[in-house]
N, C-alpha and C. Protein backbone atom coordinates (compact mmCIF):
# COMPACT_ATOMS: atom_id res chain seq x y z
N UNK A 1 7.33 -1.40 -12.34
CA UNK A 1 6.99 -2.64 -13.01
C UNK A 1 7.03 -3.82 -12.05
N UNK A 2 8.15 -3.88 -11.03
CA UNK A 2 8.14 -4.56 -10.12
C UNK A 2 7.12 -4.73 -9.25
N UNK A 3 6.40 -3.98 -8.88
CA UNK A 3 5.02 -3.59 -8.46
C UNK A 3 3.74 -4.35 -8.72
N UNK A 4 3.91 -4.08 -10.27
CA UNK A 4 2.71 -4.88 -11.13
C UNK A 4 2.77 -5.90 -11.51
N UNK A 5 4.20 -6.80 -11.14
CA UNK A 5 4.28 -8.01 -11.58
C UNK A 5 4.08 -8.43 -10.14
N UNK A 6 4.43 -8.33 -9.09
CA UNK A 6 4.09 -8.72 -7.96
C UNK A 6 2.29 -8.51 -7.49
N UNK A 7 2.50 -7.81 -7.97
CA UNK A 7 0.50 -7.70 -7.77
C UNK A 7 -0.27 -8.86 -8.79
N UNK A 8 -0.09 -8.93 -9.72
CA UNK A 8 -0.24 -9.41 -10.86
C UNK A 8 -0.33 -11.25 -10.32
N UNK A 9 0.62 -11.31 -9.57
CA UNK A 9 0.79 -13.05 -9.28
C UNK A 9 -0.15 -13.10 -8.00
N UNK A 10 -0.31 -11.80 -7.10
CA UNK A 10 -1.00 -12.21 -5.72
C UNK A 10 -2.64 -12.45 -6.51
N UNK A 11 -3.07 -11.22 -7.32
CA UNK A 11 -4.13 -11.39 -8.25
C UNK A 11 -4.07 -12.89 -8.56
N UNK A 12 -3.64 -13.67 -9.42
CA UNK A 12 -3.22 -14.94 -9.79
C UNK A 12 -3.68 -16.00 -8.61
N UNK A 13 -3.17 -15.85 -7.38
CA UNK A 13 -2.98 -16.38 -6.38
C UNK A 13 -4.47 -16.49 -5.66
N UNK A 14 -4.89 -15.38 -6.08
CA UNK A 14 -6.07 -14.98 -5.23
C UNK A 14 -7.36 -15.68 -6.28
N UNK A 15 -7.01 -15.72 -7.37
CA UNK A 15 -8.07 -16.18 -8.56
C UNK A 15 -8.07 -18.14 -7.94
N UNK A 16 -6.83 -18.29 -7.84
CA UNK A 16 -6.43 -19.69 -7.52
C UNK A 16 -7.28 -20.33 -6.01
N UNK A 17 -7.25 -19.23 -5.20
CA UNK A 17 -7.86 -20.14 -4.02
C UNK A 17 -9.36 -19.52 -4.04
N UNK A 18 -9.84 -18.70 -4.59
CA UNK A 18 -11.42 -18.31 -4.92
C UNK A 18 -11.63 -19.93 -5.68
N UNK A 19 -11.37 -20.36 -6.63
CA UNK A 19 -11.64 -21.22 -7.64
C UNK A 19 -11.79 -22.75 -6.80
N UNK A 20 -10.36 -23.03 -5.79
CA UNK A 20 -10.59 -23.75 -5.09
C UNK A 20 -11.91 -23.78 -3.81
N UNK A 21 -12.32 -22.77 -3.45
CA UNK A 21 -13.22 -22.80 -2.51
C UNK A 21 -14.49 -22.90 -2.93
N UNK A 22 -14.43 -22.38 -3.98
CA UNK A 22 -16.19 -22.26 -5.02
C UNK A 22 -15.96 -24.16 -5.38
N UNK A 23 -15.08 -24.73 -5.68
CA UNK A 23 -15.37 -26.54 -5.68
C UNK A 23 -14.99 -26.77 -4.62
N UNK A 24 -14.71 -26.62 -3.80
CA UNK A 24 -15.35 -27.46 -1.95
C UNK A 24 -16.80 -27.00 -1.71
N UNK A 25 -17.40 -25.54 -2.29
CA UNK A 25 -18.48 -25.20 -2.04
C UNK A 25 -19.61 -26.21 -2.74
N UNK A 26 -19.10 -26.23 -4.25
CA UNK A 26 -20.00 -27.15 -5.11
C UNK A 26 -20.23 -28.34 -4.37
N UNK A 27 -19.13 -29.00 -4.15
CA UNK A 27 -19.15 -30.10 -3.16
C UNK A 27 -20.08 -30.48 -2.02
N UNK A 28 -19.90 -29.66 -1.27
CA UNK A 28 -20.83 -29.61 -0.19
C UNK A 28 -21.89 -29.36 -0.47
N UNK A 29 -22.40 -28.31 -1.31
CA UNK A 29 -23.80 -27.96 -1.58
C UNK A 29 -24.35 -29.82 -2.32
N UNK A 30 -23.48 -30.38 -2.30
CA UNK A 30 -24.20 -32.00 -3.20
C UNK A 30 -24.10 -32.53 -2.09
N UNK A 31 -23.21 -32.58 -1.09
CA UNK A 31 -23.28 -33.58 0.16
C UNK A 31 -22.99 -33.38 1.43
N UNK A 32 -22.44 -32.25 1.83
CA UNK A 32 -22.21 -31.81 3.05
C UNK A 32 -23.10 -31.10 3.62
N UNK A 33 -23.15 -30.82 5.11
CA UNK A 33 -23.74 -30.37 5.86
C UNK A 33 -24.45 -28.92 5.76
N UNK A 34 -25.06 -28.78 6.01
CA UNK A 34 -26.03 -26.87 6.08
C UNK A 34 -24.68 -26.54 7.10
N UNK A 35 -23.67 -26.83 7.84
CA UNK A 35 -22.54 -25.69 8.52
C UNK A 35 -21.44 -25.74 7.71
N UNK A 36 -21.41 -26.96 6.85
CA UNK A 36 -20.24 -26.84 6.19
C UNK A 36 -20.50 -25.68 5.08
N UNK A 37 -21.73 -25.86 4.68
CA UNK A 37 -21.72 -24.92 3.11
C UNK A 37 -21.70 -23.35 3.57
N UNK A 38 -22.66 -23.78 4.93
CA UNK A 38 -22.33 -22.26 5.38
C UNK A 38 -20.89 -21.54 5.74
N UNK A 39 -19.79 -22.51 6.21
CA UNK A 39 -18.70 -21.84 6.59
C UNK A 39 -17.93 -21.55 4.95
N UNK A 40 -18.70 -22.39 4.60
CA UNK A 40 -17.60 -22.53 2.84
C UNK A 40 -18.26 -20.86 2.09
N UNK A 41 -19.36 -21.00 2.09
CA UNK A 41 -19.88 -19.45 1.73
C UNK A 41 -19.20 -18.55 2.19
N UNK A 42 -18.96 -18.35 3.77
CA UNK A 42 -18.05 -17.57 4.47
C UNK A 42 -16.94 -17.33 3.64
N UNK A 43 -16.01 -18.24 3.71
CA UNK A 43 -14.98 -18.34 3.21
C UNK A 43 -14.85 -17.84 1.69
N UNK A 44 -15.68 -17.95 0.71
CA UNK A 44 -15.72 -17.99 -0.35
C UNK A 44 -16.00 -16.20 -0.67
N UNK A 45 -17.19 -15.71 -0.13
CA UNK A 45 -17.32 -14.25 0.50
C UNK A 45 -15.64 -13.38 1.00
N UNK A 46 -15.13 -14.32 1.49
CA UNK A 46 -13.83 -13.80 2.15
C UNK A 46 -13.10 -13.56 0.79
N UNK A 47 -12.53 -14.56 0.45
CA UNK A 47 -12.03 -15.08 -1.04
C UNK A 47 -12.10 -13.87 -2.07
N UNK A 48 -13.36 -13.65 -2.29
CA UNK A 48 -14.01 -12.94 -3.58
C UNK A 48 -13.60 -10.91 -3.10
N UNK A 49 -13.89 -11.05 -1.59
CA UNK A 49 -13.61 -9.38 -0.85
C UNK A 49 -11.86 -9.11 -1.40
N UNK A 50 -10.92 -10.55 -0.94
CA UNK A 50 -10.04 -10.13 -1.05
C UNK A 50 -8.93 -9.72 -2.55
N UNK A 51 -9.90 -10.60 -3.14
CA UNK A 51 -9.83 -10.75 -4.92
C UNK A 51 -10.07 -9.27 -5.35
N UNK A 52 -10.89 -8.81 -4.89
CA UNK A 52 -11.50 -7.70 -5.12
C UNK A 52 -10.32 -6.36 -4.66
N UNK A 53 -9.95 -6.41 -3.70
CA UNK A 53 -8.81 -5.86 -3.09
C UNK A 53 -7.48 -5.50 -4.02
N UNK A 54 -7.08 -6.58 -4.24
CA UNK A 54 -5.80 -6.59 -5.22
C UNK A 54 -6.25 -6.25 -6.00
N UNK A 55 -7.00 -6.56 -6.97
CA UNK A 55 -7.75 -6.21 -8.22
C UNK A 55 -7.37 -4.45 -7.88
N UNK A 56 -8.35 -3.95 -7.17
CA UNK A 56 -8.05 -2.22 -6.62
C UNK A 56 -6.94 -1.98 -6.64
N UNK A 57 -5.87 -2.65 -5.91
CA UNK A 57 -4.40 -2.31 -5.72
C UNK A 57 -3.97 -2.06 -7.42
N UNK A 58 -4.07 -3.42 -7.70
CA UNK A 58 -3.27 -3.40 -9.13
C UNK A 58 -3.49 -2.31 -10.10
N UNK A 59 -4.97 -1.90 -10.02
CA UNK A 59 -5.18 -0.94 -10.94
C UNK A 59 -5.01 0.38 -10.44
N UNK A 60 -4.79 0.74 -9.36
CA UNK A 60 -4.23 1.89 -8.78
C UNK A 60 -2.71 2.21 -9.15
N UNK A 61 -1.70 0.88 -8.96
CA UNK A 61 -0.61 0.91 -9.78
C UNK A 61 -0.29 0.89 -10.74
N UNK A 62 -1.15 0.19 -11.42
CA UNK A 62 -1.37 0.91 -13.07
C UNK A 62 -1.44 2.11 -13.46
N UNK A 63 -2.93 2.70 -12.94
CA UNK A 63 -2.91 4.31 -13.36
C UNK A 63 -1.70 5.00 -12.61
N UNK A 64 -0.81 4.84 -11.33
CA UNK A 64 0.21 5.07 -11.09
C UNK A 64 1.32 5.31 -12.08
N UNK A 65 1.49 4.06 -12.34
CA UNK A 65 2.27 3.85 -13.48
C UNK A 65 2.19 4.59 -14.80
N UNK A 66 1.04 4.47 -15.16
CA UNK A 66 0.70 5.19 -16.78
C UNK A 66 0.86 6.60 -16.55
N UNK A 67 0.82 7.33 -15.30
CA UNK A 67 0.38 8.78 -15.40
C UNK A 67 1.84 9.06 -15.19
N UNK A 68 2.58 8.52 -14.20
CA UNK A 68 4.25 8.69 -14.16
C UNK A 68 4.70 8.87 -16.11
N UNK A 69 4.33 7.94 -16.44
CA UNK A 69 4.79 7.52 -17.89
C UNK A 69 4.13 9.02 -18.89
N UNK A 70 2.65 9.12 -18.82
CA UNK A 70 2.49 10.11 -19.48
C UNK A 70 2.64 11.43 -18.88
N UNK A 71 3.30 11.67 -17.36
CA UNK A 71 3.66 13.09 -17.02
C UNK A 71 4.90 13.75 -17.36
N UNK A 72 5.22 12.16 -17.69
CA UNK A 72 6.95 12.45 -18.61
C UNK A 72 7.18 13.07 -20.15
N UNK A 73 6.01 12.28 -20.38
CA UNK A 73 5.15 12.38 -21.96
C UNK A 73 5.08 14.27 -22.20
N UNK A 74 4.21 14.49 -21.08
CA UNK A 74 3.70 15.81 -21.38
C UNK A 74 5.07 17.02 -20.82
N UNK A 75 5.77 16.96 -20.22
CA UNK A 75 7.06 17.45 -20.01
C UNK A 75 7.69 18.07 -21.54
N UNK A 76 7.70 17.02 -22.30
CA UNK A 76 7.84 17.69 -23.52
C UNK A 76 7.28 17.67 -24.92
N UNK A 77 6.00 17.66 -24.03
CA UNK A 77 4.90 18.19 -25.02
C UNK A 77 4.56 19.13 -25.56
N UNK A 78 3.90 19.38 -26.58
CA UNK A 78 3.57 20.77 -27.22
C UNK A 78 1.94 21.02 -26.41
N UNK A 79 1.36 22.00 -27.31
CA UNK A 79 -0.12 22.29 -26.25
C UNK A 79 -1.10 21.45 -27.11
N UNK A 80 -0.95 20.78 -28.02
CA UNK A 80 -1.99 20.17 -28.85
C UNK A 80 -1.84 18.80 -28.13
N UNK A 81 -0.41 18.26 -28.10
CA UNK A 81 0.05 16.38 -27.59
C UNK A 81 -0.57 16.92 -26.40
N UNK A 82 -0.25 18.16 -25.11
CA UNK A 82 -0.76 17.95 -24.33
C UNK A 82 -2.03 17.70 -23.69
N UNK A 83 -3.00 18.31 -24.16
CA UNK A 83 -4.43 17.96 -24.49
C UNK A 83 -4.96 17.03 -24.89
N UNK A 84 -4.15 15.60 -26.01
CA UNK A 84 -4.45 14.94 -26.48
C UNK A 84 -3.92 13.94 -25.17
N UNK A 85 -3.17 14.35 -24.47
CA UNK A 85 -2.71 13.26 -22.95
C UNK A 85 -3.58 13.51 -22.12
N UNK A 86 -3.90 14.57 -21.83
CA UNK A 86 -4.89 14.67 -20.66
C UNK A 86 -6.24 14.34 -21.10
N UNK A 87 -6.73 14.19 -22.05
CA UNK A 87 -7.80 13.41 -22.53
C UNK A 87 -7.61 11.87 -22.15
N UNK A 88 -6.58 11.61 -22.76
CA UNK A 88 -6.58 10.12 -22.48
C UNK A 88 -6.54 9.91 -20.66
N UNK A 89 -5.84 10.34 -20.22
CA UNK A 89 -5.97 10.35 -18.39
C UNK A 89 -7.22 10.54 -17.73
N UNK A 90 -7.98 11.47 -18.53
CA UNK A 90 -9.38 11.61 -18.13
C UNK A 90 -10.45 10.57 -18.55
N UNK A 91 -10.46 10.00 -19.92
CA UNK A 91 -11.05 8.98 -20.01
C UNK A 91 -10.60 7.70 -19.45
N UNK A 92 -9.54 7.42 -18.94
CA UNK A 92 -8.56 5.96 -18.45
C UNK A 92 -9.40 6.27 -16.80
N UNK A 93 -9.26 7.34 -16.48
CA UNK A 93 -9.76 7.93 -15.17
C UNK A 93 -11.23 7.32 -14.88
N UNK A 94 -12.15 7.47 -16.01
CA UNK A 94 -13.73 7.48 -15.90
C UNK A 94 -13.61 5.92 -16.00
N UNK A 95 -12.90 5.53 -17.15
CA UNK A 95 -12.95 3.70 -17.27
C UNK A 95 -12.99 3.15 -15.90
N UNK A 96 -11.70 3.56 -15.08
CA UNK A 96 -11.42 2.55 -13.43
C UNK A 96 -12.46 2.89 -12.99
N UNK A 97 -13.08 3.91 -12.61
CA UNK A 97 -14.19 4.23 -12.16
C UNK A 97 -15.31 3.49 -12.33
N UNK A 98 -15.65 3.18 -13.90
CA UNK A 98 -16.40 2.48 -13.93
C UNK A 98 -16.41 0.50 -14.05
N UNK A 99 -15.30 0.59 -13.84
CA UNK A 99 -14.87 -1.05 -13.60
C UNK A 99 -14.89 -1.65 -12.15
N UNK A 100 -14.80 -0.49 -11.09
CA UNK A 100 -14.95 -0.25 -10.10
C UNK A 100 -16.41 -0.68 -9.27
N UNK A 101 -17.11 0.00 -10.10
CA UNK A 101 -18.89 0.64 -9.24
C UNK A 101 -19.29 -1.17 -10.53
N UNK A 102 -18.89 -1.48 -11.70
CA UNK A 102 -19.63 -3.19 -11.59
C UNK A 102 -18.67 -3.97 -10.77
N UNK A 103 -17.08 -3.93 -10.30
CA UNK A 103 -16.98 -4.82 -9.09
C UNK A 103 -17.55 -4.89 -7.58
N UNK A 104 -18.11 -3.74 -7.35
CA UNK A 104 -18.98 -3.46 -6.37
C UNK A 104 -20.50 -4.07 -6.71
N UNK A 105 -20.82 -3.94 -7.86
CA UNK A 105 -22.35 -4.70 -8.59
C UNK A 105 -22.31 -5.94 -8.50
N UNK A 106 -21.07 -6.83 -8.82
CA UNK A 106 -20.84 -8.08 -8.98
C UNK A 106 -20.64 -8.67 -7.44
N UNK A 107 -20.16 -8.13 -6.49
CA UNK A 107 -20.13 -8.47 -5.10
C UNK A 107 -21.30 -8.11 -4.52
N UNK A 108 -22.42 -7.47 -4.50
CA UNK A 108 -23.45 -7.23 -4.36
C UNK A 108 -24.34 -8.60 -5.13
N UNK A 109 -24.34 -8.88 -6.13
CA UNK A 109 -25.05 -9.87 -7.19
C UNK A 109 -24.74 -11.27 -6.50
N UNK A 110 -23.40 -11.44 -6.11
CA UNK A 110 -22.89 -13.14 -5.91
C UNK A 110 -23.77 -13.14 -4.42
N UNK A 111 -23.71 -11.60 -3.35
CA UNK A 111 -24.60 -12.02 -2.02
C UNK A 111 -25.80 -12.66 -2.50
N UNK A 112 -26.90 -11.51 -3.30
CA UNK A 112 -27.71 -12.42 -3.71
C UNK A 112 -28.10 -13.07 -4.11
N UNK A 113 -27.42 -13.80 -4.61
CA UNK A 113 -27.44 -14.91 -5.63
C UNK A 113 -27.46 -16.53 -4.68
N UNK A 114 -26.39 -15.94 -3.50
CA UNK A 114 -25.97 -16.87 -2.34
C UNK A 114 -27.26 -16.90 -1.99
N UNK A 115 -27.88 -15.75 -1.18
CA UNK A 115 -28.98 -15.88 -0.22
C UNK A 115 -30.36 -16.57 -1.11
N UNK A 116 -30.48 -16.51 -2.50
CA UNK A 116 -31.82 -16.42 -3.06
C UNK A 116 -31.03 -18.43 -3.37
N UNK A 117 -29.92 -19.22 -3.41
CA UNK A 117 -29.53 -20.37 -3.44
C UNK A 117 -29.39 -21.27 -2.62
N UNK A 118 -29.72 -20.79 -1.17
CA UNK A 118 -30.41 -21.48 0.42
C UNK A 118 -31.39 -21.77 0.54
């Protein structure tokens, strides 16, 4: 738990200076220079990779977490609860997966979105 609350605030942390850099970006894109917006894009690209990062971490310690929790579960399980756990692990499994491949869509989308906004 200690884990996920510490991830949980860098997540937090990381939402906090993405938010700040996307308004220095707004900013500049109204009055600053073609190097400023460009380094601020940089930066903002940086921002969003590393957002993206924790995000991964956290939910890796999650399913960490949950499968510790339900391997305990199934320990003294019968063969029906157990089946009814490993279902749920297998669908929780396919979910990250697919929360995954649109945070990869969505970092793909904001490049072009950048390049097609120059």
């Amino acid at each position: 738990e200690r884990v996920l609350s510490e991830l949980g605030d860098q997540l937090a942390d990381k939402h906090k200076a993405l938010r700040a850099v996307q308004d220095k970006l707004a900013r500049a894109r109204e009055s600053g220079t073609p190097a400023e917006v460009a380094e601020l894009e940089r930066l903002e690209e940086q921002e969003v990779q590393a957002l993206a990062q924790v995000q991964g971490e956290l939910a890796a310690a999650s399913r960490s977490a949950r499968s510790e929790e339900l391997q305990g579960l199934l320990d003294g399980a019968t063969e029906k609860e157990a089946q009814i756990i490993h279902g749920i692990l297998s669908e929780n499994t396919s979910m990250q997966e697919g929360l995954q491949q649109m945070q990869q869509e969505l970092l793909h989308l904001t490049a072009v979105l950048r390049s097609v906004a120059v």
